[in-house]
N, C-alpha and C. Protein backbone atom coordinates (compact mmCIF):
# COMPACT_ATOMS: atom_id res chain seq x y z
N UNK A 1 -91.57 7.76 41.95
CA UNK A 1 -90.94 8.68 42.86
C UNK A 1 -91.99 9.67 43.36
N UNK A 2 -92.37 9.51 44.68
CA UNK A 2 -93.04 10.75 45.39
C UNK A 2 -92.34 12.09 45.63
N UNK A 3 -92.67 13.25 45.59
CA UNK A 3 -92.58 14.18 45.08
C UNK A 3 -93.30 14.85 46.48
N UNK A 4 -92.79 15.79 47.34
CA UNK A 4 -93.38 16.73 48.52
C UNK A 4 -92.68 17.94 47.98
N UNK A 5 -93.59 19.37 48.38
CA UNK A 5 -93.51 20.72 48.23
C UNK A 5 -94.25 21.47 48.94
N UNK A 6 -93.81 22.48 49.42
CA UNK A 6 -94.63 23.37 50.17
C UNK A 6 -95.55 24.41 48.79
N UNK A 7 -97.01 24.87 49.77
CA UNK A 7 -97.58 25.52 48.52
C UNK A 7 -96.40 26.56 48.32
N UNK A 8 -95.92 27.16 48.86
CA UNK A 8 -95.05 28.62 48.65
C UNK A 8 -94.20 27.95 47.38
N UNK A 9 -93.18 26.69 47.25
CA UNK A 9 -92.93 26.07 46.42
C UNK A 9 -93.69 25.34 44.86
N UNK A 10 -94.53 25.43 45.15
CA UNK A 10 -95.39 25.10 44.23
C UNK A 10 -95.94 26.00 43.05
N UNK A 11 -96.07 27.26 44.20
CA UNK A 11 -96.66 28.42 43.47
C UNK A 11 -95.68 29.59 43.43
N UNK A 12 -94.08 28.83 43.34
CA UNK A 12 -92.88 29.81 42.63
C UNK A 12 -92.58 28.94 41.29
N UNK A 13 -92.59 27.53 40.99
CA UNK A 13 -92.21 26.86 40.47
C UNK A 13 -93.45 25.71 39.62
N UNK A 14 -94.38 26.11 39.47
CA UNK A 14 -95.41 25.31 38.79
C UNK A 14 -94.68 24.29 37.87
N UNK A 15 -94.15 24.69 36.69
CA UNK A 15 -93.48 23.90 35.93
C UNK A 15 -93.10 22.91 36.27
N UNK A 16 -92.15 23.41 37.47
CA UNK A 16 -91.13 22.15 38.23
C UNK A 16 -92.52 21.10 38.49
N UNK A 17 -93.04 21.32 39.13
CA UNK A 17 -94.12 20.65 40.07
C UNK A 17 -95.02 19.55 38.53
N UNK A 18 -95.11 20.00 37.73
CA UNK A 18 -95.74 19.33 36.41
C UNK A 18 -94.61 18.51 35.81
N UNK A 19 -93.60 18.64 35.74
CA UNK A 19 -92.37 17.81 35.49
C UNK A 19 -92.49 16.63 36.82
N UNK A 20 -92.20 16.93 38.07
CA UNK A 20 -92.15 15.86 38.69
C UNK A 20 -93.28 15.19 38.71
N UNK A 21 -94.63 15.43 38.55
CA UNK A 21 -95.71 14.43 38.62
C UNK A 21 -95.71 13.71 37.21
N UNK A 22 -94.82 13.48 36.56
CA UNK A 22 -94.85 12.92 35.43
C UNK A 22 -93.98 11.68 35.99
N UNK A 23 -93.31 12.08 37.06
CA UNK A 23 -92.39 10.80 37.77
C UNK A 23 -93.35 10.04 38.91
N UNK A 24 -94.34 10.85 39.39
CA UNK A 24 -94.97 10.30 40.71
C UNK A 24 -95.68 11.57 40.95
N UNK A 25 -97.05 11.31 41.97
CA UNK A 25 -97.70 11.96 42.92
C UNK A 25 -96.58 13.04 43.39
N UNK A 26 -97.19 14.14 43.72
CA UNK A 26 -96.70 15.64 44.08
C UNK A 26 -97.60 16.20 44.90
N UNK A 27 -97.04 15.49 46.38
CA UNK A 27 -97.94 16.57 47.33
C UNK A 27 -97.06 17.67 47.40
N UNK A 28 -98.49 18.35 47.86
CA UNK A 28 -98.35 20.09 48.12
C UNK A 28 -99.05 20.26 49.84
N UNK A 29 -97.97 20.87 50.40
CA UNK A 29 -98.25 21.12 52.03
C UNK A 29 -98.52 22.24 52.02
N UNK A 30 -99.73 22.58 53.18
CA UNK A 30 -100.41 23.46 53.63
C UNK A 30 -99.57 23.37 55.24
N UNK A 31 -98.93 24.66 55.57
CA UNK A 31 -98.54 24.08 57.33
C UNK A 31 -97.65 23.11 57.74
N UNK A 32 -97.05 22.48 56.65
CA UNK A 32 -96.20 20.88 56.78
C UNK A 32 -97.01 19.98 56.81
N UNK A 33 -98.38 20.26 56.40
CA UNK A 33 -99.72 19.03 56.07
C UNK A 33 -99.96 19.01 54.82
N UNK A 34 -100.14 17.66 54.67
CA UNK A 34 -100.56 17.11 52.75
C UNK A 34 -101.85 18.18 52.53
N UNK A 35 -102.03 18.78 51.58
CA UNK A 35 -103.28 19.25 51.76
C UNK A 35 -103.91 19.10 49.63
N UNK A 36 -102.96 18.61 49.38
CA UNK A 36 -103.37 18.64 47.96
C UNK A 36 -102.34 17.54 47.32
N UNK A 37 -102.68 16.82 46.16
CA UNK A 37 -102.32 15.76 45.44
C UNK A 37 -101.78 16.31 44.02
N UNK A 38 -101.05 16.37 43.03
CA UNK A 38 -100.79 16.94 41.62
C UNK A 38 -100.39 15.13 40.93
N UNK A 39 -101.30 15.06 39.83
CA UNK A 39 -100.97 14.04 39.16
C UNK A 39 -101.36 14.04 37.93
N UNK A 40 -100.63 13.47 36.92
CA UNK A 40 -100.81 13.29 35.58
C UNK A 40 -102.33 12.78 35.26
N UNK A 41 -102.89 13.33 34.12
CA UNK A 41 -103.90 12.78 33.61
C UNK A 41 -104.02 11.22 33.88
N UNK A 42 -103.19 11.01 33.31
CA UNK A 42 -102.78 9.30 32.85
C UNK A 42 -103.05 8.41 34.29
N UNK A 43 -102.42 8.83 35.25
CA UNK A 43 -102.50 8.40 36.81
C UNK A 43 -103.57 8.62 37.31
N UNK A 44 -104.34 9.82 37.40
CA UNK A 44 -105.92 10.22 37.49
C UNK A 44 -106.53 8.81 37.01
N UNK A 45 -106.60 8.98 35.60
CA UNK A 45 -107.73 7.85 35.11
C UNK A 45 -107.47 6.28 35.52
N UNK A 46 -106.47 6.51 35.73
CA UNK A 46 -105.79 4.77 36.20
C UNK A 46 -106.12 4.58 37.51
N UNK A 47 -106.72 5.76 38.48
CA UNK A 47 -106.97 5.49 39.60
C UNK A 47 -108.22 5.53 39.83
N UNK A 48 -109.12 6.31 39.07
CA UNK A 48 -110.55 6.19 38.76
C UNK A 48 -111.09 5.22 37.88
N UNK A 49 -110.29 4.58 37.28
CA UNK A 49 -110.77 2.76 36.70
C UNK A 49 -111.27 3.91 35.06
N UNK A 50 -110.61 5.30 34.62
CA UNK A 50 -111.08 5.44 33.45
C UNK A 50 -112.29 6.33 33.61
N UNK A 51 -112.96 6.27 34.08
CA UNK A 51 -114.27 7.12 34.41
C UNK A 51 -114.08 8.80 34.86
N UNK A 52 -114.29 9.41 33.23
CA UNK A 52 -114.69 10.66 33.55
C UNK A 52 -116.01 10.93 33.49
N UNK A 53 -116.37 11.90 34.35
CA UNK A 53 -117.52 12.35 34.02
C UNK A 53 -117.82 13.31 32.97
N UNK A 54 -119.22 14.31 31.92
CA UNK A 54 -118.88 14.66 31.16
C UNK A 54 -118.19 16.17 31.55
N UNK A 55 -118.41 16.69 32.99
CA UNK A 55 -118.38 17.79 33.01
C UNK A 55 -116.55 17.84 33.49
N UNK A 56 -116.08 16.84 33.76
CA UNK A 56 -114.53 16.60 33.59
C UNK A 56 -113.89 16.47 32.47
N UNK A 57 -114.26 15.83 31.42
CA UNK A 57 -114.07 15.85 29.90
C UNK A 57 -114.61 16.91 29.38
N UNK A 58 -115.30 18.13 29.62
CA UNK A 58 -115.32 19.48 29.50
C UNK A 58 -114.91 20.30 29.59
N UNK A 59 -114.45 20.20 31.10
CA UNK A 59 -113.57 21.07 31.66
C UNK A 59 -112.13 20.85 30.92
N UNK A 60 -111.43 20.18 30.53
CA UNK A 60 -110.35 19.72 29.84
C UNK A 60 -109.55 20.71 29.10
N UNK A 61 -108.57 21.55 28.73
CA UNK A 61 -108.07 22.37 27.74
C UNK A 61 -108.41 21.83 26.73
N UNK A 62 -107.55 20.74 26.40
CA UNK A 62 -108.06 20.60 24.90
C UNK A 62 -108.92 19.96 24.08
N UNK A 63 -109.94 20.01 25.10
CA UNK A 63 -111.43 19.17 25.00
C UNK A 63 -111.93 19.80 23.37
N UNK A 64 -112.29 19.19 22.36
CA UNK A 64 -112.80 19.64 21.17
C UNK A 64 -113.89 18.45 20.46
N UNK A 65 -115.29 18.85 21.07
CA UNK A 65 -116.19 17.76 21.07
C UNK A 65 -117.22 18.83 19.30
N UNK A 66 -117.30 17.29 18.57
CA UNK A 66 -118.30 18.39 17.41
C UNK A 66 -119.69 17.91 17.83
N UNK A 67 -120.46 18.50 17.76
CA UNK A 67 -121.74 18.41 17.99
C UNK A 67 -122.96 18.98 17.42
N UNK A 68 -123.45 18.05 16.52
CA UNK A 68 -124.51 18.67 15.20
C UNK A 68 -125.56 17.92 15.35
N UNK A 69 -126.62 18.78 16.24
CA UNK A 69 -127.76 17.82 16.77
C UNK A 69 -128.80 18.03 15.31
N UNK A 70 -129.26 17.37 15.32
CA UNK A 70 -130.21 16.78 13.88
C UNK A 70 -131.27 18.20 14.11
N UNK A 71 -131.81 18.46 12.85
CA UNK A 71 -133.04 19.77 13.21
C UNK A 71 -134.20 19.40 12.66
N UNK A 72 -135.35 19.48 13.10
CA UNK A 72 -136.39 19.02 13.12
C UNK A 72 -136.83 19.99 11.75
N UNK A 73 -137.22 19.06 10.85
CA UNK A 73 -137.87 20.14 9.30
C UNK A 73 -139.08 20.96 9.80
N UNK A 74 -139.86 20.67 10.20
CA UNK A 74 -141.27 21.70 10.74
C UNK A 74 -141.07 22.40 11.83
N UNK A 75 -139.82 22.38 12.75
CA UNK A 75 -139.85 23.09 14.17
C UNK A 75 -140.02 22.06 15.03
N UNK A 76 -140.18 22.41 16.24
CA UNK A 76 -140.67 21.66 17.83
C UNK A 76 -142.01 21.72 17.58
N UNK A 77 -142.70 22.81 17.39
CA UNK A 77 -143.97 22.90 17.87
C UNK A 77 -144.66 22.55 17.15
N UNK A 78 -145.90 21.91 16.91
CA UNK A 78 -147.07 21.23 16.28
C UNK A 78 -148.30 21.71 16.77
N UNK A 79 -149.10 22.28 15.59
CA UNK A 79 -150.34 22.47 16.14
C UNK A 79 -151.61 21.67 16.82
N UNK A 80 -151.95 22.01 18.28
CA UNK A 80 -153.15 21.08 18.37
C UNK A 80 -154.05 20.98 18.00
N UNK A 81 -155.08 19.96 17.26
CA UNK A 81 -155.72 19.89 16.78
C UNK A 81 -156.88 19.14 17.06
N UNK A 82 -158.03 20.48 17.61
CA UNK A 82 -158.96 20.15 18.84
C UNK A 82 -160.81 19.62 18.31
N UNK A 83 -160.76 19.22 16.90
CA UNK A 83 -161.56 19.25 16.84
C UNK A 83 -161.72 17.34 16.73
């Protein structure tokens, strides 16, 4: 089910607008023109073949990545040794 709203509608009723894109695409009109798309995660990736990028999987709310980069025992730096 496609889903049309004016922004003025959109931005009294957000909720509503996140409920219906769980049924279908939710344009949002600018002027009585499409000017924006609202769609479920799930529909996103199904239309991008899956492919986030990382700074989309970042941006994410409940993005919770652990990350424990290994530490070098002596430091980075090494002395040169010019003789």
């Amino acid at each position: 089910m496609v889903t049309t709203l004016t922004s003025r509608e959109f931005n009294q009723d957000t909720g509503g607008a996140k409920k219906a894109a769980a049924q279908g695409p939710v344009f949002i009109t600018d002027r009585g023109r499409p000017a924006h798309v609202l769609l479920t995660i799930e529909d996103y990736l199904r239309l991008t073949g899956g492919h986030m990028s990382l700074a989309e999987a970042l941006a994410q709310a409940d993005a919770d990545f652990d990350f424990d980069p290994p530490r070098m025992a002596d430091g980075i730096f090494k002395a040169t040794d010019l003789d």
